[in-house]
Protein backbone atom coordinates (compact mmCIF):
# COMPACT_ATOMS: atom_id res chain seq x y z
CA UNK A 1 28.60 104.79 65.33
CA UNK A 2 30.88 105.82 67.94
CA UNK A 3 32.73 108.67 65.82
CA UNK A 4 30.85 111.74 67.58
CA UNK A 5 31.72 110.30 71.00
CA UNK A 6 35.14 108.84 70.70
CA UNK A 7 35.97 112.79 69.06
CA UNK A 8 34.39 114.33 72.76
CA UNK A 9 36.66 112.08 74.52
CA UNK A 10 39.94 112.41 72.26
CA UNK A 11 39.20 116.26 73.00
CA UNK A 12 38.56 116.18 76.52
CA UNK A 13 42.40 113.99 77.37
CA UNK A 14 44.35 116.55 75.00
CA UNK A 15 43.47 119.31 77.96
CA UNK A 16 44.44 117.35 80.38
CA UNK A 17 48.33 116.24 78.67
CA UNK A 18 51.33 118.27 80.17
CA UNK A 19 49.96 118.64 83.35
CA UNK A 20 52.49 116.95 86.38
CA UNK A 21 49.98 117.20 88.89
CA UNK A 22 45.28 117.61 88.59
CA UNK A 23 43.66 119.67 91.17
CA UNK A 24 39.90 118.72 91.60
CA UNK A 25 39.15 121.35 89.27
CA UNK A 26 40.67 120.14 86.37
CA UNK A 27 39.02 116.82 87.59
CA UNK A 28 35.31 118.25 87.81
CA UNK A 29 35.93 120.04 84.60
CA UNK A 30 37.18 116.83 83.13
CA UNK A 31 33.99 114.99 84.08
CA UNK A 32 31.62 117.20 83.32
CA UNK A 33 32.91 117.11 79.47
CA UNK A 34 32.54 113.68 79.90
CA UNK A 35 29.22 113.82 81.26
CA UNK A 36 27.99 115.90 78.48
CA UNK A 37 29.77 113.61 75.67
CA UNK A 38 27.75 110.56 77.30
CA UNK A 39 24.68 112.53 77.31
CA UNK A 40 24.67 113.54 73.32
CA UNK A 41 25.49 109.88 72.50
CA UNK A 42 21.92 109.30 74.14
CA UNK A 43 23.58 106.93 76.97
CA UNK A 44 20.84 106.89 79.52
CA UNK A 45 20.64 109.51 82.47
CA UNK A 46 20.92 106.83 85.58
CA UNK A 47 24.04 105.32 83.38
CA UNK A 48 25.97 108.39 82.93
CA UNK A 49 25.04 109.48 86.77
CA UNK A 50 26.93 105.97 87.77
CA UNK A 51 29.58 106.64 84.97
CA UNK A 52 30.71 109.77 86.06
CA UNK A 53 30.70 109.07 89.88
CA UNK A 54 32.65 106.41 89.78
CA UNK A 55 35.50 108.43 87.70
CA UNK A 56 35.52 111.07 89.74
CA UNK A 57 35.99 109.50 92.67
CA UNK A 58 38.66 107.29 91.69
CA UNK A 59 40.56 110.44 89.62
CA UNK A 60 40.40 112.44 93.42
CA UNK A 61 41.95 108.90 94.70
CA UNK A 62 45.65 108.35 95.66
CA UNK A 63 45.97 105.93 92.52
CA UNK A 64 45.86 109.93 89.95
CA UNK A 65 47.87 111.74 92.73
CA UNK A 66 50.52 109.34 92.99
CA UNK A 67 50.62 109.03 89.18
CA UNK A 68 53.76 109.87 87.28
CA UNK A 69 51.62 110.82 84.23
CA UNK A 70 47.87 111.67 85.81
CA UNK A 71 46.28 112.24 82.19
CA UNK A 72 47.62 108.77 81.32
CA UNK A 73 45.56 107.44 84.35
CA UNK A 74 42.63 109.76 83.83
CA UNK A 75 42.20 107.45 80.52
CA UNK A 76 42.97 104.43 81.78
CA UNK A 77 40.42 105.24 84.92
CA UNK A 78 37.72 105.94 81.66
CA UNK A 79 38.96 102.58 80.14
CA UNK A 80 37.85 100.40 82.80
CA UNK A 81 35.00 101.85 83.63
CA UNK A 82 33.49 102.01 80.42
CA UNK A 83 34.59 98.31 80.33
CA UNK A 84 32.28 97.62 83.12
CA UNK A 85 29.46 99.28 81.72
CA UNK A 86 29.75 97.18 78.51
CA UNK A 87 29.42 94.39 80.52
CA UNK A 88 32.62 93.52 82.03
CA UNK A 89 34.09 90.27 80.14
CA UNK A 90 33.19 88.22 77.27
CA UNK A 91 29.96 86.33 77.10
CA UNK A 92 29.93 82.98 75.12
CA UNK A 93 27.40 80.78 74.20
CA UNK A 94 26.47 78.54 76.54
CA UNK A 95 26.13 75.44 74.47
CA UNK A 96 24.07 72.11 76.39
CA UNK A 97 25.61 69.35 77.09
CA UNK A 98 23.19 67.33 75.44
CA UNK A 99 22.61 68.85 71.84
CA UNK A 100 20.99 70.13 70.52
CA UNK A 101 21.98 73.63 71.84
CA UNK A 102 18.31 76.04 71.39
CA UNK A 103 18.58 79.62 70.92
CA UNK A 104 15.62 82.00 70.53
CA UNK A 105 15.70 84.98 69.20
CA UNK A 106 13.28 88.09 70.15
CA UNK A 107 12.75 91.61 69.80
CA UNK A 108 10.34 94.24 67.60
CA UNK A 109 10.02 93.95 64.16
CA UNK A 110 12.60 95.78 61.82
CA UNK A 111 15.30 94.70 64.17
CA UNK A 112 16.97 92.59 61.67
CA UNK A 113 15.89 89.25 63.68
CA UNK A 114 15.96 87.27 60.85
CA UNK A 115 19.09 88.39 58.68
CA UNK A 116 20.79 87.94 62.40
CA UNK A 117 19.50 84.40 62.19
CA UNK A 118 21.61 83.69 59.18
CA UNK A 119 24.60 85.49 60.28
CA UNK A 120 24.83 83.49 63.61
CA UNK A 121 23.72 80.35 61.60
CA UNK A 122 27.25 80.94 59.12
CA UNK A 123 29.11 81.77 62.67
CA UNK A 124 28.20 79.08 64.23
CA UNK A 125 28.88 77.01 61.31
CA UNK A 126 32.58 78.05 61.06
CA UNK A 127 33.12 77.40 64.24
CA UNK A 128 32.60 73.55 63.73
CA UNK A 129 28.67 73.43 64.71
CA UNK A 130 25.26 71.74 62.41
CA UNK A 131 22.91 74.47 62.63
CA UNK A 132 19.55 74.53 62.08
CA UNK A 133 17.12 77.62 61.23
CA UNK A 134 13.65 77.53 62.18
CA UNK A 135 11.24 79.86 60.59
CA UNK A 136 8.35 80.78 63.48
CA UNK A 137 7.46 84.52 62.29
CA UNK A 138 4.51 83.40 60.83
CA UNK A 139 3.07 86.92 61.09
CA UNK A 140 5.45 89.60 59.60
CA UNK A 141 4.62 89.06 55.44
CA UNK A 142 7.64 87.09 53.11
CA UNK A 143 9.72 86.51 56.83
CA UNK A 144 9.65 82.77 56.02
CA UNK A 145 11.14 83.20 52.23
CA UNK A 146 13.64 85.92 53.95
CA UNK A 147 14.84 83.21 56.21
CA UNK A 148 14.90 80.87 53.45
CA UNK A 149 16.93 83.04 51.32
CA UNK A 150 19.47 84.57 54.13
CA UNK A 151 20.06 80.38 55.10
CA UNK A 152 20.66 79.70 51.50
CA UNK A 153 23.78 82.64 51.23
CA UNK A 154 24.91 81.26 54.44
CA UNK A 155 25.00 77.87 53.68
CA UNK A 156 22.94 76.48 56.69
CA UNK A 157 19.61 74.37 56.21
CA UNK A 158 15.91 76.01 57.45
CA UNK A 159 13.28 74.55 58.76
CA UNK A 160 10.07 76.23 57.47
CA UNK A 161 6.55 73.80 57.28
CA UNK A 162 4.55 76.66 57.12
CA UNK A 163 4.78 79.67 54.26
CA UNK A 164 3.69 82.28 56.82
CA UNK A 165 2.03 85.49 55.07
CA UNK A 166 3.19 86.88 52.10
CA UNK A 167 1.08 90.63 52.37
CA UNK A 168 -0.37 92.89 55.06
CA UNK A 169 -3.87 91.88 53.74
CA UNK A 170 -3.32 87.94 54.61
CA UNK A 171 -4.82 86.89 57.85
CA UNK A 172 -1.93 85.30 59.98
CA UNK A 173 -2.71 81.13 60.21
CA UNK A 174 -0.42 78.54 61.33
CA UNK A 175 0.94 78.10 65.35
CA UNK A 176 4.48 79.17 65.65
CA UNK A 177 4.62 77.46 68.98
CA UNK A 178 4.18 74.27 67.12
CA UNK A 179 6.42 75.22 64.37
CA UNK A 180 9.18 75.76 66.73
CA UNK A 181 8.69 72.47 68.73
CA UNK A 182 8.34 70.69 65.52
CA UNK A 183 11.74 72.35 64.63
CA UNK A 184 13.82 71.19 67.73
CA UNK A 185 12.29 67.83 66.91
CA UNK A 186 13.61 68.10 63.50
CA UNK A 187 17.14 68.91 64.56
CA UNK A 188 17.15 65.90 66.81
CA UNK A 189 15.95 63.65 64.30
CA UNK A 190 19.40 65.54 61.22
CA UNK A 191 21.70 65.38 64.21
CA UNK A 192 22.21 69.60 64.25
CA UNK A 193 24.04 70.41 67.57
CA UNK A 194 22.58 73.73 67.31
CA UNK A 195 18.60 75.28 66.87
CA UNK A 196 17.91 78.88 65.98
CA UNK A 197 14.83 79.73 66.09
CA UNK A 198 13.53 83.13 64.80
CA UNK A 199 10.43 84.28 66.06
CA UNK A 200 7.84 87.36 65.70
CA UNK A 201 8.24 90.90 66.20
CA UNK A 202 5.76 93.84 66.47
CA UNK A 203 6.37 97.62 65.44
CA UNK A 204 5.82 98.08 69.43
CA UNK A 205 5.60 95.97 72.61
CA UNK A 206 2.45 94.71 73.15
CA UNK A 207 0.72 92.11 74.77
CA UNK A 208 -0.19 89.71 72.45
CA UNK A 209 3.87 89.76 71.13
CA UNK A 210 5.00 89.04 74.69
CA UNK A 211 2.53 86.40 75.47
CA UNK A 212 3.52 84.56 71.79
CA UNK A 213 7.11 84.49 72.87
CA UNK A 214 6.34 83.14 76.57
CA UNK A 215 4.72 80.26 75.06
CA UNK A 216 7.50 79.77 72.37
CA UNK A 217 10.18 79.78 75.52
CA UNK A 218 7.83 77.24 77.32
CA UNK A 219 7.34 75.17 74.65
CA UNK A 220 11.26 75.14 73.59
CA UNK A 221 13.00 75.67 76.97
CA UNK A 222 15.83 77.11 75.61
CA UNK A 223 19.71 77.73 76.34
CA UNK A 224 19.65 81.04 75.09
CA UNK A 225 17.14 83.93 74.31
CA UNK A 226 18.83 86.22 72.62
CA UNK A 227 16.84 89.88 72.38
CA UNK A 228 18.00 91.58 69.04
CA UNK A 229 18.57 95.40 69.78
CA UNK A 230 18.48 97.96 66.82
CA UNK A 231 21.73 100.02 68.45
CA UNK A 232 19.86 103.07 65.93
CA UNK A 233 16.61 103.78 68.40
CA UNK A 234 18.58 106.00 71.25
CA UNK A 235 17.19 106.43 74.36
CA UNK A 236 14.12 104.23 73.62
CA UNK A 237 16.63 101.03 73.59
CA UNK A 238 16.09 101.25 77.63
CA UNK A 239 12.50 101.13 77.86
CA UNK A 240 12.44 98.45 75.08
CA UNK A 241 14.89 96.39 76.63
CA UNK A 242 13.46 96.20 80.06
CA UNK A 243 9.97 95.11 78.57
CA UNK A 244 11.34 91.96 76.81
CA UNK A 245 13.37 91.18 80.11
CA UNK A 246 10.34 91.33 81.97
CA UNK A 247 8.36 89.63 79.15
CA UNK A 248 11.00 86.64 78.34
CA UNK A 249 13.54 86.79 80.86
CA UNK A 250 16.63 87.04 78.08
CA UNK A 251 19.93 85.95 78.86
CA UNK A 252 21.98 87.76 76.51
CA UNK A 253 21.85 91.29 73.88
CA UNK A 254 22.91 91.27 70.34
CA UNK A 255 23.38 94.81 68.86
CA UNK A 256 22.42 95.06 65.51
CA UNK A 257 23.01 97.65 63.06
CA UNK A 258 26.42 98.89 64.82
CA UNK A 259 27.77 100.85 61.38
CA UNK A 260 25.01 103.14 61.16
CA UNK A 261 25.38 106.54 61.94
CA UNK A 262 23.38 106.89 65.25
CA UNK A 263 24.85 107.89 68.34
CA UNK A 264 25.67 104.33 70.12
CA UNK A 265 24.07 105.67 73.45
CA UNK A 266 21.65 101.61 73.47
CA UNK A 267 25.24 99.94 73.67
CA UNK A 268 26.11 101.87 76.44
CA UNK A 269 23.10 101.44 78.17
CA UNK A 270 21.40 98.10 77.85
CA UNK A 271 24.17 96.56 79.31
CA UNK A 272 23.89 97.93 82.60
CA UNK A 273 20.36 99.00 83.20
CA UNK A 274 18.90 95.04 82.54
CA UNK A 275 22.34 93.56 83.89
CA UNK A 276 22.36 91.28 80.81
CA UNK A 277 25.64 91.09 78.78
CA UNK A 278 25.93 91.99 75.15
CA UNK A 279 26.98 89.35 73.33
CA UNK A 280 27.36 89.97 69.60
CA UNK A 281 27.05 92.65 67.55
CA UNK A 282 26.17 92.93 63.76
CA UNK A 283 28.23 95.39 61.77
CA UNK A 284 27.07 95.71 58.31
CA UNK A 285 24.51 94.10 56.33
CA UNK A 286 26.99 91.19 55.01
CA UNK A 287 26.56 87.79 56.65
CA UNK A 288 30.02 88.49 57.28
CA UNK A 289 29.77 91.64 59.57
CA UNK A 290 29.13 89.47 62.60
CA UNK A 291 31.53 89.18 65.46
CA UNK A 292 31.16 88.32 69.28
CA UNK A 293 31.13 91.56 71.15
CA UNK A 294 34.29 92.36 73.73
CA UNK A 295 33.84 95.13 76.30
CA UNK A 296 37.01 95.76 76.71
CA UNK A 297 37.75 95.88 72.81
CA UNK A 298 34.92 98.27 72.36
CA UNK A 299 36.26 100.26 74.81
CA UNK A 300 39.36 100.66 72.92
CA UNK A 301 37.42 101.60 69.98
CA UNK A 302 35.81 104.30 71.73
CA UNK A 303 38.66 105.86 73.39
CA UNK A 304 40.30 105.37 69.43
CA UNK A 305 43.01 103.27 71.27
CA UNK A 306 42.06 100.82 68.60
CA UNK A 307 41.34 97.28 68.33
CA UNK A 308 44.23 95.22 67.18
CA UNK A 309 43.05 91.64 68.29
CA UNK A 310 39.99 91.60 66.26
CA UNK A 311 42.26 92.54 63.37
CA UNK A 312 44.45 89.76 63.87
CA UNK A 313 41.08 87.58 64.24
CA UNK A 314 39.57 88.28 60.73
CA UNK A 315 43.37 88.02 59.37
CA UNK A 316 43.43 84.43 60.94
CA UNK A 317 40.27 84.08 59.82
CA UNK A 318 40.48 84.81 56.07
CA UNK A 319 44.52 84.16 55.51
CA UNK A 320 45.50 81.61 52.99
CA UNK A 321 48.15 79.49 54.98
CA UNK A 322 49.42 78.01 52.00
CA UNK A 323 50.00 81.43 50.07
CA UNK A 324 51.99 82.75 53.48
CA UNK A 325 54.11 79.90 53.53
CA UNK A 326 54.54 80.53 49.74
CA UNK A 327 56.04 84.04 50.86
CA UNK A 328 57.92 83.48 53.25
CA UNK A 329 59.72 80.46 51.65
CA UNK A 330 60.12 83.35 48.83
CA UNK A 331 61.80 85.65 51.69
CA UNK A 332 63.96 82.35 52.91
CA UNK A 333 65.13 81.96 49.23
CA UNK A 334 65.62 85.39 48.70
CA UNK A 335 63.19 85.46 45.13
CA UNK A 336 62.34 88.43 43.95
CA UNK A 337 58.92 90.22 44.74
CA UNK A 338 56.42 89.82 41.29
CA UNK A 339 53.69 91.34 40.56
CA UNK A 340 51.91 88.55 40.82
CA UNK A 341 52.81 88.16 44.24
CA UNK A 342 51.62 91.73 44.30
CA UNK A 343 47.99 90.74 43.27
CA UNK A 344 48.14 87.73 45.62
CA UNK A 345 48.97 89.92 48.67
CA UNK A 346 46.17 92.42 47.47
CA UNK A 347 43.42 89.60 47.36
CA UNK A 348 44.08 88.31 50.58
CA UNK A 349 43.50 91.93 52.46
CA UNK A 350 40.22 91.89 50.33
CA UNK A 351 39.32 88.78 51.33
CA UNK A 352 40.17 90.42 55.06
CA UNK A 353 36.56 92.89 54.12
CA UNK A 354 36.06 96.54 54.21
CA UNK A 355 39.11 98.38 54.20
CA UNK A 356 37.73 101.26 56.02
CA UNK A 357 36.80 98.97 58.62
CA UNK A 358 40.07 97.09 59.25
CA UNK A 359 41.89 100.75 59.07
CA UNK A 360 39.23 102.20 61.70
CA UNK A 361 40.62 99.30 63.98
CA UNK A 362 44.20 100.69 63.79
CA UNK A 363 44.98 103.26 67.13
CA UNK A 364 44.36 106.74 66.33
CA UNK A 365 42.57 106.53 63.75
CA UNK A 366 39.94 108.95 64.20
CA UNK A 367 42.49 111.75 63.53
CA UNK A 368 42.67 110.23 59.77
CA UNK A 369 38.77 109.37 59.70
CA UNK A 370 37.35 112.20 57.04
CA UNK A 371 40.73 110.24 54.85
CA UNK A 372 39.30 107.09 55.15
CA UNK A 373 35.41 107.93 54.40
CA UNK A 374 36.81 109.06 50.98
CA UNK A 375 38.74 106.14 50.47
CA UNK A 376 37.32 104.28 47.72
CA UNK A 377 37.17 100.03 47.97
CA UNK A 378 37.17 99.66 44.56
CA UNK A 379 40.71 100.72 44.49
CA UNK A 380 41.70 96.88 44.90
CA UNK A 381 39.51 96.03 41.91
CA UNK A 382 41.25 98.69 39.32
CA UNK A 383 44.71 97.43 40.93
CA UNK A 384 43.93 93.88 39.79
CA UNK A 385 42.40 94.64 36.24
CA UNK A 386 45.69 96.79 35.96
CA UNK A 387 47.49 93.77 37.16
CA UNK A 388 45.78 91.31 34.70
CA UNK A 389 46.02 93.44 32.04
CA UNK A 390 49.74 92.10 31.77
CA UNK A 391 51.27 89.52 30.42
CA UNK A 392 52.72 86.88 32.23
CA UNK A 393 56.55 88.29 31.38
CA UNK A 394 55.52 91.53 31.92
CA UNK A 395 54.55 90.48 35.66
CA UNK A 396 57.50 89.01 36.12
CA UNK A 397 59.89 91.41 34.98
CA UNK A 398 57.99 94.53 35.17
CA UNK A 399 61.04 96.82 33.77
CA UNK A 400 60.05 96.26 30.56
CA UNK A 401 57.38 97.98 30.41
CA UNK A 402 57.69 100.40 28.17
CA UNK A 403 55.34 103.52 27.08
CA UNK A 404 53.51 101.24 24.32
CA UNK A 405 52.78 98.79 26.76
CA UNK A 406 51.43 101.20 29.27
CA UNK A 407 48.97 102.43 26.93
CA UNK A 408 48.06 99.18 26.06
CA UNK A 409 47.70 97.70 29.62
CA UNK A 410 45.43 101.09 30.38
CA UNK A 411 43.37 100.40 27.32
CA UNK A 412 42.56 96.80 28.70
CA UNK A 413 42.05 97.35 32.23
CA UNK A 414 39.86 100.61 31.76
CA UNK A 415 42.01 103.04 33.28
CA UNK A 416 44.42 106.09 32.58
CA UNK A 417 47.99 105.46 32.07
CA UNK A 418 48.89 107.72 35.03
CA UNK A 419 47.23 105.53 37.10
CA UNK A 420 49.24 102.63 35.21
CA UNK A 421 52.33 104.49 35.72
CA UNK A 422 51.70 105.38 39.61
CA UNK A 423 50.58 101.50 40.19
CA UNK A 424 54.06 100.61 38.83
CA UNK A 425 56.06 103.09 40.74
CA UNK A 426 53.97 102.02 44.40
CA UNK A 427 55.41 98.68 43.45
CA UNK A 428 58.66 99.49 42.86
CA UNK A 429 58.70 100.96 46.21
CA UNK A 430 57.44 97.67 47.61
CA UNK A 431 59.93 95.67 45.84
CA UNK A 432 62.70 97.53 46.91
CA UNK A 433 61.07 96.94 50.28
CA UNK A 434 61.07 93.27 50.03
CA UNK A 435 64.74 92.71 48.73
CA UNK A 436 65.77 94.74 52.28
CA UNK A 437 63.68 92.75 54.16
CA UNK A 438 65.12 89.54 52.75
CA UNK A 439 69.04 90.31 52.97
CA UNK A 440 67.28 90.84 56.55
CA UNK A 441 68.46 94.52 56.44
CA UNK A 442 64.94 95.72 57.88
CA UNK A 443 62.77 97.67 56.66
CA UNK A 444 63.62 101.08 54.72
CA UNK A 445 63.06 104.11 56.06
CA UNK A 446 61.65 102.65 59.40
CA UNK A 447 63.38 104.91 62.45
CA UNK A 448 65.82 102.68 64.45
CA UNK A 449 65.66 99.62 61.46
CA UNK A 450 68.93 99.28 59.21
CA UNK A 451 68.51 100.65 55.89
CA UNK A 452 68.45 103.97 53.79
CA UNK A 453 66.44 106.50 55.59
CA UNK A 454 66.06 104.87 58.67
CA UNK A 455 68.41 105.98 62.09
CA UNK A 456 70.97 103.37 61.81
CA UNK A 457 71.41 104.13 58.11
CA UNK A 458 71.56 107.76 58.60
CA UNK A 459 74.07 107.36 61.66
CA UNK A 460 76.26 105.15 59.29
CA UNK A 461 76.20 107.60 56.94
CA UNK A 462 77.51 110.23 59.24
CA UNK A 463 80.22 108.03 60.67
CA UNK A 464 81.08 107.40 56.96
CA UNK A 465 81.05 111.30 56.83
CA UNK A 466 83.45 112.34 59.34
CA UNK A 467 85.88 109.49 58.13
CA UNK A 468 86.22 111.36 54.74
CA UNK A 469 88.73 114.44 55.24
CA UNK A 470 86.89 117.38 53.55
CA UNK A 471 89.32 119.03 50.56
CA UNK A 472 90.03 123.42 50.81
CA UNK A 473 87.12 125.11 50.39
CA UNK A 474 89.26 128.13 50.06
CA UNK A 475 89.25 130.12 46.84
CA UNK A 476 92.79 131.82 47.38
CA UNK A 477 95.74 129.37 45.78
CA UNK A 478 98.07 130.08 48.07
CA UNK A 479 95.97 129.37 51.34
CA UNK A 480 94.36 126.31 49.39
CA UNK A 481 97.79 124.97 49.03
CA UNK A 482 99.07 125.57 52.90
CA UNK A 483 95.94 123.87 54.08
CA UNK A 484 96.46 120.78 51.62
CA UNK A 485 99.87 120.33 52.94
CA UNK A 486 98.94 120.55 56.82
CA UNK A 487 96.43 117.96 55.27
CA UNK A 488 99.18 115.73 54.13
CA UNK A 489 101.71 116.59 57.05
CA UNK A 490 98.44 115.16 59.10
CA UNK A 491 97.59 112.07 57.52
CA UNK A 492 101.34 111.05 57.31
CA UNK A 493 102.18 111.48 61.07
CA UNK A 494 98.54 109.21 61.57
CA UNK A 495 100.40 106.74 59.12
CA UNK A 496 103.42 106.63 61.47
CA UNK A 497 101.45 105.37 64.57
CA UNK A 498 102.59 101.61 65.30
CA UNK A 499 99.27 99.52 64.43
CA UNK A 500 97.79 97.20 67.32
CA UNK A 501 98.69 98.94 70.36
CA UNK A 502 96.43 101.20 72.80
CA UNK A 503 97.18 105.06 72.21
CA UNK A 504 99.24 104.78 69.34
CA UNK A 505 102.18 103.47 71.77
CA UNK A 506 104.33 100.24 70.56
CA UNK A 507 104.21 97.34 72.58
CA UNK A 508 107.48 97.31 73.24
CA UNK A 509 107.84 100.97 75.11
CA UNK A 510 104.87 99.47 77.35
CA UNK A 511 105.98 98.52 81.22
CA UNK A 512 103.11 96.94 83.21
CA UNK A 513 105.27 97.04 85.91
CA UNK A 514 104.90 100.99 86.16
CA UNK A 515 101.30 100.77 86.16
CA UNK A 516 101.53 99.55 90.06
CA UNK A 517 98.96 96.29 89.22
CA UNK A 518 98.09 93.63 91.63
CA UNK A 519 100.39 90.90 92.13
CA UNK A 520 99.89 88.47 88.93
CA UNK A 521 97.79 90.72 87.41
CA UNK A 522 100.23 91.43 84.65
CA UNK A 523 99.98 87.79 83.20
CA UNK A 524 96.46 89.62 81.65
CA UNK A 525 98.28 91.79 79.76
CA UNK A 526 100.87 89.68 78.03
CA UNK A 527 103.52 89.71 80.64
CA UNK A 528 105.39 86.17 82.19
């Protein structure tokens, strides 16, 4: 969502690199590129008036001029202040202290209230809580059986007494202010710590919405109201936003739809203009693309600084401890890498999700971004029909696979056996990989790491080099054979150097008395 912006940003620091000192012009020119990157990702106009003031007056301040590396600062200036307009810090739940915990959720219809539901419902859930999902959009046709089916994939039980409507021609019955007090009541009674209730929307604010959803938050009193944002609708988000603050008084955002491909000017926006923090954001339409929204994370993201702790999060997350400790016992023992092994390793990263995503996490990755949008995910899937394809020797010792067997493992996995062939090769390269990382030789080829192709191996190879005395390169036999003999007349006066003394001097021409030492000082060096 971010991609246009985060590009007008990367752009606008590259003029500014190589420059020892900025004069207010290349800070005004700086800021006005900003300005107009802001304004085409539809942030609002009093926002980017704030932004832009507050940069500029702290790039004209002592904390640029005094800077060893003022572009460096320029960006970390832009960092924090885009941190503050995200909100600042980290906004958790705030759970009650006598459960159960009541959230509401509101916003206009098409938001994706209720698929959020189940999404924080299978959050919540890993994170050690009962859940319980109420079903009080009564109005909007099938939203009862959607909320039914969404708490179904996510494992977390609903609460629905009423079936709602099930077409635009049905006449809306049933009082979702009684469903949803009936629903709290319901938790108390199955012991869920936690109540999310999902409630009605409208194509537009109106009235009648708002005065549904101040009874609900009467009749419920609840911990959190949670107003679900569609990060696609641009500058509109503002306007929208302010209504249901003024209509429900919500204490926290939740972005939804943050992979499409709008502009991401609500995210920037909501934030600051209603002074309520964002506090999750939904980033696919898996019940899995769900995570608690950082500021300063995001921030990262936009300035393609990446975000590595979220990474490590969903690696945590979705890591098999007992297949890591399986590997690195196998480093310990020093076993050889298999194929299987291979497969393993592959299966956890998908179990990780989208590639593209985790890889658009990684720092600088916008300069590789057109790579990754034609990266296909089902690259993991051929890998492991190729893989399973095998037999179980044949994964084991994978040298001998021969041509026959090729063509027979491309036959059963549904591929070409160049693909087989460049699968096999990729993994010799990894095993080779492996067997230097457990002599604990580092990695190959990594600059400063031990190892062929790194520095260290390289520099051995050059002191290796200069050891070796190079033959006569000469093609005339009589000068070939005067410099072989200087050659020998060289190496023969080396071999008559006494061994084990500085200099090449014997130990017993040396005289510490003539080196004029301190009294006793010669005891050091072997004298009585």
């Amino acid at each position: 969502m971010f991609n246009s912006l985060s590009d007008r940003l990367t752009a606008t620091f590259k003029n500014l690199r190589g420059k020892g000192r900025l004069s207010e012009a290349d800070v005004d020119a700086t800021v006005r590129e900003i300005r107009r990157a802001l304004l085409d990702a539809d942030v609002a106009v009093p926002v980017v008036r704030a932004f832009t003031a507050k940069v500029r007056e702290r790039a004209l301040g002592a904390e640029v001029s005094a800077a060893l590396n003022p572009s460096q600062q320029i960006v970390k200036i832009v960092n924090e202040e885009l941190v503050q307009i995200l909100g600042g810090e980290t906004r958790r739940i705030r759970f009650a202290k006598n459960p159960p915990t009541i959230i509401m959720l509101a916003g206009l219809q098409g938001a994706g209230k209720t698929t959020l539901a189940g999404k924080l419902g299978k959050w919540l859930k890993s994170q050690g809580h009962s859940p319980l999902l109420v079903a009080a959009d009564l109005q909007r046709p099938n939203a009862v059986t959607q909320l039914q089916v969404v708490g179904d994939r996510a494992g977390v039980k609903v609460f629905a007494p009423h079936p709602g409507t099930t077409s635009d021609l049905d006449v809306p019955t049933g009082d979702p202010v009684q469903v949803a007090r009936d629903g709290v009541a319901e938790a108390k009674a199955k012991l869920h710590d936690v109540v999310i209730v999902d409630t009605a929307g409208r194509l537009g604010v109106d009235a009648e919405m708002m005065e549904q959803a101040r009874q609900i938050r009467r009749a419920i009193i609840p911990n959190e109201v949670l107003f679900v944002l569609d990060a696609m609708i641009g500058q509109d988000a503002v306007n929208t936003a302010l209504a249901f603050d003024e209509g429900v008084n919500f204490t926290g955002v939740v972005l939804s739809k943050l992979d499409g491909d709008a502009r991401g000017g609500a995210a920037l926006s909501v934030a600051q203009v209603t002074e309520k923090p964002v506090m999750f954001a939904s980033t696919g339409e898996g019940l899995d693309d769900f995570e608690m929204f950082h500021p300063d994370r995001m921030a990262s993201r936009i300035l393609d600084m990446g975000d590595i702790l979220t990474l490590i999060e969903q690696a945590e997350r979705s890591w098999d401890k007992d297949e890591a400790a399986r590997m690195a016992k196998k480093f310990a023992d020093q076993e050889d890498f298999t194929l299987e092994d291979f497969l393993a390793q592959m299966q956890q990263i998908r179990n990780m999700g989208s590639m593209k995503k985790m890889l658009m996490m990684m720092p600088g990755a916008q300069n590789i971004r057109q790579q990754l949008e034609q990266f296909d995910e089902r690259e993991i899937d051929r890998v492991e029909a190729i893989v399973r394809s095998m037999t179980p020797h044949e994964r084991v010792a994978p040298k001998i696979i021969n041509g026959s067997r090729r063509a027979r493992i491309a036959k059963g996995s549904g591929v070409t056996v160049t693909e087989v062939n460049g699968l096999l090769e990729r993994f010799g390269q990894a095993q080779k990989m492996m067997r230097q990382m457990a002599r604990g030789g580092g990695i190959p080829g990594m600059p400063g790491m031990p190892g062929p192709g790194g520095f260290g191996g390289a520099r051995k190879a050059k002191q290796q080099a200069k050891g070796k005395s190079k033959g006569s390169r000469s093609g005339n036999p009589a000068k070939r054979a005067q410099e072989e003999a200087a050659a020998a007349a060289r190496r023969s006066q080396q071999k008559s150097v006494p061994t084990g003394a500085s200099f090449g001097q014997g130990a017993q021409d040396f005289d510490p008395s003539s080196l004029n030492l301190p009294k006793g000082f010669d005891k050091f060096l072997g004298g009585k």
